[in-house]
Protein backbone atom coordinates (compact mmCIF):
# COMPACT_ATOMS: atom_id res chain seq x y z
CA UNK A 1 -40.18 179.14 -128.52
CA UNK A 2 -37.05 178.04 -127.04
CA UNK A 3 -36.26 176.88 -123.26
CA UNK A 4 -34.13 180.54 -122.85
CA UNK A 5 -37.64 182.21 -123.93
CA UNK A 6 -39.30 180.41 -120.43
CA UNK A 7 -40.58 182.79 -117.90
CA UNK A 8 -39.67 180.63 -115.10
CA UNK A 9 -36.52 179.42 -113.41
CA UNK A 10 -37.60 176.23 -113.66
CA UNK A 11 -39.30 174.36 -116.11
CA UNK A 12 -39.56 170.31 -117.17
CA UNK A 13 -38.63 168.94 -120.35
CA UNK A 14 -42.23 167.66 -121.55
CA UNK A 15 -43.29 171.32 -121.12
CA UNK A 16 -40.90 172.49 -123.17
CA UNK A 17 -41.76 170.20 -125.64
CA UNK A 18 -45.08 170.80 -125.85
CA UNK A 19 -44.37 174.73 -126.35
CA UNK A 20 -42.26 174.01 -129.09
CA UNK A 21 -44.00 171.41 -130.88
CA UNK A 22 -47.80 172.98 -129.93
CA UNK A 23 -49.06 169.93 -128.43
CA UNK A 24 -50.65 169.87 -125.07
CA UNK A 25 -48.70 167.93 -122.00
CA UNK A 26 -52.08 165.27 -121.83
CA UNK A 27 -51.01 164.39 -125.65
CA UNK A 28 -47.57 164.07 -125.01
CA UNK A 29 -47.67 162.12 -121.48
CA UNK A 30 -50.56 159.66 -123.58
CA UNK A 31 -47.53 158.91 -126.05
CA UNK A 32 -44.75 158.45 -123.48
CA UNK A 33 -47.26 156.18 -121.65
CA UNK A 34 -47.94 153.99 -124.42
CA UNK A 35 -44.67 153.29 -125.44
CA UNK A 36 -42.86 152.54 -121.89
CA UNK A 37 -45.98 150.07 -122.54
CA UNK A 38 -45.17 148.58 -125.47
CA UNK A 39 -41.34 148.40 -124.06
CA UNK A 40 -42.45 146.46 -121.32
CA UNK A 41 -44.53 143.89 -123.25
CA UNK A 42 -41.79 143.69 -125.82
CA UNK A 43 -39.21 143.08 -122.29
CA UNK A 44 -42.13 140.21 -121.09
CA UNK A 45 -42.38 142.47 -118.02
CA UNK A 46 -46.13 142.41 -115.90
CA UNK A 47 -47.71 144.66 -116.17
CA UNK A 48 -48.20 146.56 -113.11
CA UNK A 49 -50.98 146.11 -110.33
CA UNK A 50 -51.70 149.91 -109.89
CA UNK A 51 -50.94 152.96 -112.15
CA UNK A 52 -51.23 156.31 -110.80
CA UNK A 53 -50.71 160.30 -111.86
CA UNK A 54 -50.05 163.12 -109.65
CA UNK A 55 -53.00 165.22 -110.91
CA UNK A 56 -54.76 162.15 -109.39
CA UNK A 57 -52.64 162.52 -105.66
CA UNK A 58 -52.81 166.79 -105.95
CA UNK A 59 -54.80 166.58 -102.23
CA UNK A 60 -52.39 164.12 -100.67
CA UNK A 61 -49.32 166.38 -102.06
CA UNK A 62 -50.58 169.19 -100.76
CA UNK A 63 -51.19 167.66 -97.52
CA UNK A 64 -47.44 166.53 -97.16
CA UNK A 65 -46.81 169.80 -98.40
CA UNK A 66 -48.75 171.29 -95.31
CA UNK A 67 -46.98 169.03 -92.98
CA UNK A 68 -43.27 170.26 -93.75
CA UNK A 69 -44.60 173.18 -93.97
CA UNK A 70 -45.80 173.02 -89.93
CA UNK A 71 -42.68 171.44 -89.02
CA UNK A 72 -40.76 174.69 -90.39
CA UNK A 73 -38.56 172.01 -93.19
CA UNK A 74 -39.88 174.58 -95.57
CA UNK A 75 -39.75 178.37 -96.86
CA UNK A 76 -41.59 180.16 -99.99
CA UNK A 77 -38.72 181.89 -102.24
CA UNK A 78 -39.81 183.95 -105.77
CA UNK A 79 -43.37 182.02 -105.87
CA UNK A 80 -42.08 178.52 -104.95
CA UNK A 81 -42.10 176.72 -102.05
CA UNK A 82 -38.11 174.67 -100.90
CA UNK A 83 -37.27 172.22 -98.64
CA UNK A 84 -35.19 173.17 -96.17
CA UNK A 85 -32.20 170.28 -96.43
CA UNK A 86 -29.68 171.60 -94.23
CA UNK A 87 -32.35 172.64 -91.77
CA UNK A 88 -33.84 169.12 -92.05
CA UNK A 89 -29.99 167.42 -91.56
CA UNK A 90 -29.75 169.76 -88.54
CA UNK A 91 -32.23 168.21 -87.11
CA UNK A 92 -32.10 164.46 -87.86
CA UNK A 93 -28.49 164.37 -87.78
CA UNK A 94 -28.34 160.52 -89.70
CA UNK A 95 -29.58 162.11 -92.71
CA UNK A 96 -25.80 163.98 -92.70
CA UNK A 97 -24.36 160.68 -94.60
CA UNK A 98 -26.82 160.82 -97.28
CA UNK A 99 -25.64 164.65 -97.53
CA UNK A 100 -21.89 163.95 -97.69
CA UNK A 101 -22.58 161.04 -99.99
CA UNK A 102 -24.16 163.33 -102.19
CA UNK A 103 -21.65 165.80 -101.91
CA UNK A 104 -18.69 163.13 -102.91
CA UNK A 105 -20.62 162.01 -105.56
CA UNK A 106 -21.42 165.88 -106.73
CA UNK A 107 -17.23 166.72 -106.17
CA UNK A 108 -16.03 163.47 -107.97
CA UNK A 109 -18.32 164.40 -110.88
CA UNK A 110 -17.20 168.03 -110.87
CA UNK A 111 -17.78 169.56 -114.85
CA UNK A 112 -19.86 166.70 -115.45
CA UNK A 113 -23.76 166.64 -115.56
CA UNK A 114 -25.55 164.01 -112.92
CA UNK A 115 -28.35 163.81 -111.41
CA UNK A 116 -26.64 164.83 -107.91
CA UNK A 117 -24.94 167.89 -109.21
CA UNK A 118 -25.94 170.45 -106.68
CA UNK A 119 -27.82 173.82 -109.09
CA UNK A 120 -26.07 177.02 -107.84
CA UNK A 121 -28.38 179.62 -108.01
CA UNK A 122 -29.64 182.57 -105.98
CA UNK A 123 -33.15 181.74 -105.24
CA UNK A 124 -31.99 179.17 -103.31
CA UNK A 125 -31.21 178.58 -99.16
CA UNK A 126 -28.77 175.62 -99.91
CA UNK A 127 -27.30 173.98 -103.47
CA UNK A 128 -28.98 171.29 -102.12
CA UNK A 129 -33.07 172.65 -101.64
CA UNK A 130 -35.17 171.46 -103.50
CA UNK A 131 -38.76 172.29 -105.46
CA UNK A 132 -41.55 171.14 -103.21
CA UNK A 133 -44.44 173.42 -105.06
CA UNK A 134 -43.78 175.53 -108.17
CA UNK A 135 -45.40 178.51 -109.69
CA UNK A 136 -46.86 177.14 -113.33
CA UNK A 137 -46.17 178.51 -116.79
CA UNK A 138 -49.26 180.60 -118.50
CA UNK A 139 -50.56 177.23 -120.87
CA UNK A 140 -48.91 174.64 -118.38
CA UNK A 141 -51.11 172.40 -116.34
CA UNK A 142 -51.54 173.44 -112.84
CA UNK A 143 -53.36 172.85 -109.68
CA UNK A 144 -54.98 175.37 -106.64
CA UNK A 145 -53.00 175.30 -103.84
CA UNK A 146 -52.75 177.54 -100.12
CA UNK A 147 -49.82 178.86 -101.94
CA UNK A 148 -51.39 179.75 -105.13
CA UNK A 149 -51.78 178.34 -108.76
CA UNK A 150 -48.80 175.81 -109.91
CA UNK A 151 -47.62 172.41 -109.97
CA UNK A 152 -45.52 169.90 -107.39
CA UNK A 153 -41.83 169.46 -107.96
CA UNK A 154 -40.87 166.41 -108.87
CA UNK A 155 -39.38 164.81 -104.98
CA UNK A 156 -42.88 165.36 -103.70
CA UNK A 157 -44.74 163.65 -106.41
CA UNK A 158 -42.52 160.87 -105.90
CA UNK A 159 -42.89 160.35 -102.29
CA UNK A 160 -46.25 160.94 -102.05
CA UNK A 161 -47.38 158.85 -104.96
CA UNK A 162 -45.05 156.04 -103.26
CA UNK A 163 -46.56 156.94 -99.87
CA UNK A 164 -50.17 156.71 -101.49
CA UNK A 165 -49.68 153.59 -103.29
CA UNK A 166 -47.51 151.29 -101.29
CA UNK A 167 -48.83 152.84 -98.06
CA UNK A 168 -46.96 153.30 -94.85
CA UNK A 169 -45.37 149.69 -95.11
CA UNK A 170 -42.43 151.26 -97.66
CA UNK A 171 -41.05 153.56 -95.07
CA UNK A 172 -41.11 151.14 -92.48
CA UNK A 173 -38.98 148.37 -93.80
């Protein structure tokens, strides 16, 4: 199978992978882990204090989920659920400047792939929106939500799992 063959709009790399080579995402993620492992042992790097997963913070991301939800930073599109950015900037006008910093970045790197290089696509409020919860793939791993069967996107996990972790303390520095 190739990544055009993908029923969805979006999809991540490892689950591509895993179509195409026939091995499940547990496999895959157990191979990943162990070699950033052996990188960092090889790099004399501690190892860390905590290690976590998202299918181990599902409850807590679908809490924060709930919560942008409520305060109306959120709307369900073609089975996923965006955040709202503009509608979020409206509101706390100081997040404008990390906006129009990532809207000079995105311009300056015009033709070129980053990692701030706004999609443009239909299913979409804003260029800038972004995957909170996503329908999942028929063999992908997913996880019961209010909003049916799928998987976080990626900015959730990441907060969350920081949220989770570090606790509170992170965000008020």
């Amino acid at each position: 199978m190739s990544p055009q063959d993908s029923e969805l709009p979006c999809y991540s790399k490892s689950f591509i992978r895993s179509r195409i080579k026939d091995e499940d995402l547990t496999s895959i993620k157990k191979k990943f882990e162990e070699k950033f492992n052996s990188y960092m042992m090889i790099l004399n790097v501690d190892a860390p204090n905590t290690t976590t997963y998202t299918s181990k913070c599902i409850q807590e991301i679908i809490g924060f989920i709930e919560q942008i939800i409520k305060m109306d930073f959120a709307y369900k599109y073609n089975s996923c659920i965006y955040f709202d950015v503009l509608k979020f900037v409206g509101q706390y006008p100081l997040s404008q400047s990390w906006l129009d910093g990532l809207a000079a970045v995105s311009a300056a790197c015009e033709g070129t792939e980053t990692l701030v290089t706004p999609i443009t696509t239909t299913t979409k409020k804003s260029q800038w929106d972004f995957i909170l919860w996503q329908q999942a793939a028929e063999n992908e791993l997913k996880f019961i939500a209010p909003w049916g069967a799928g998987k976080p996107g990626w900015d959730i996990e990441c907060s969350v799992i920081a949220t989770t972790v570090l606790r509170k303390n992170l965000f008020s520095v």
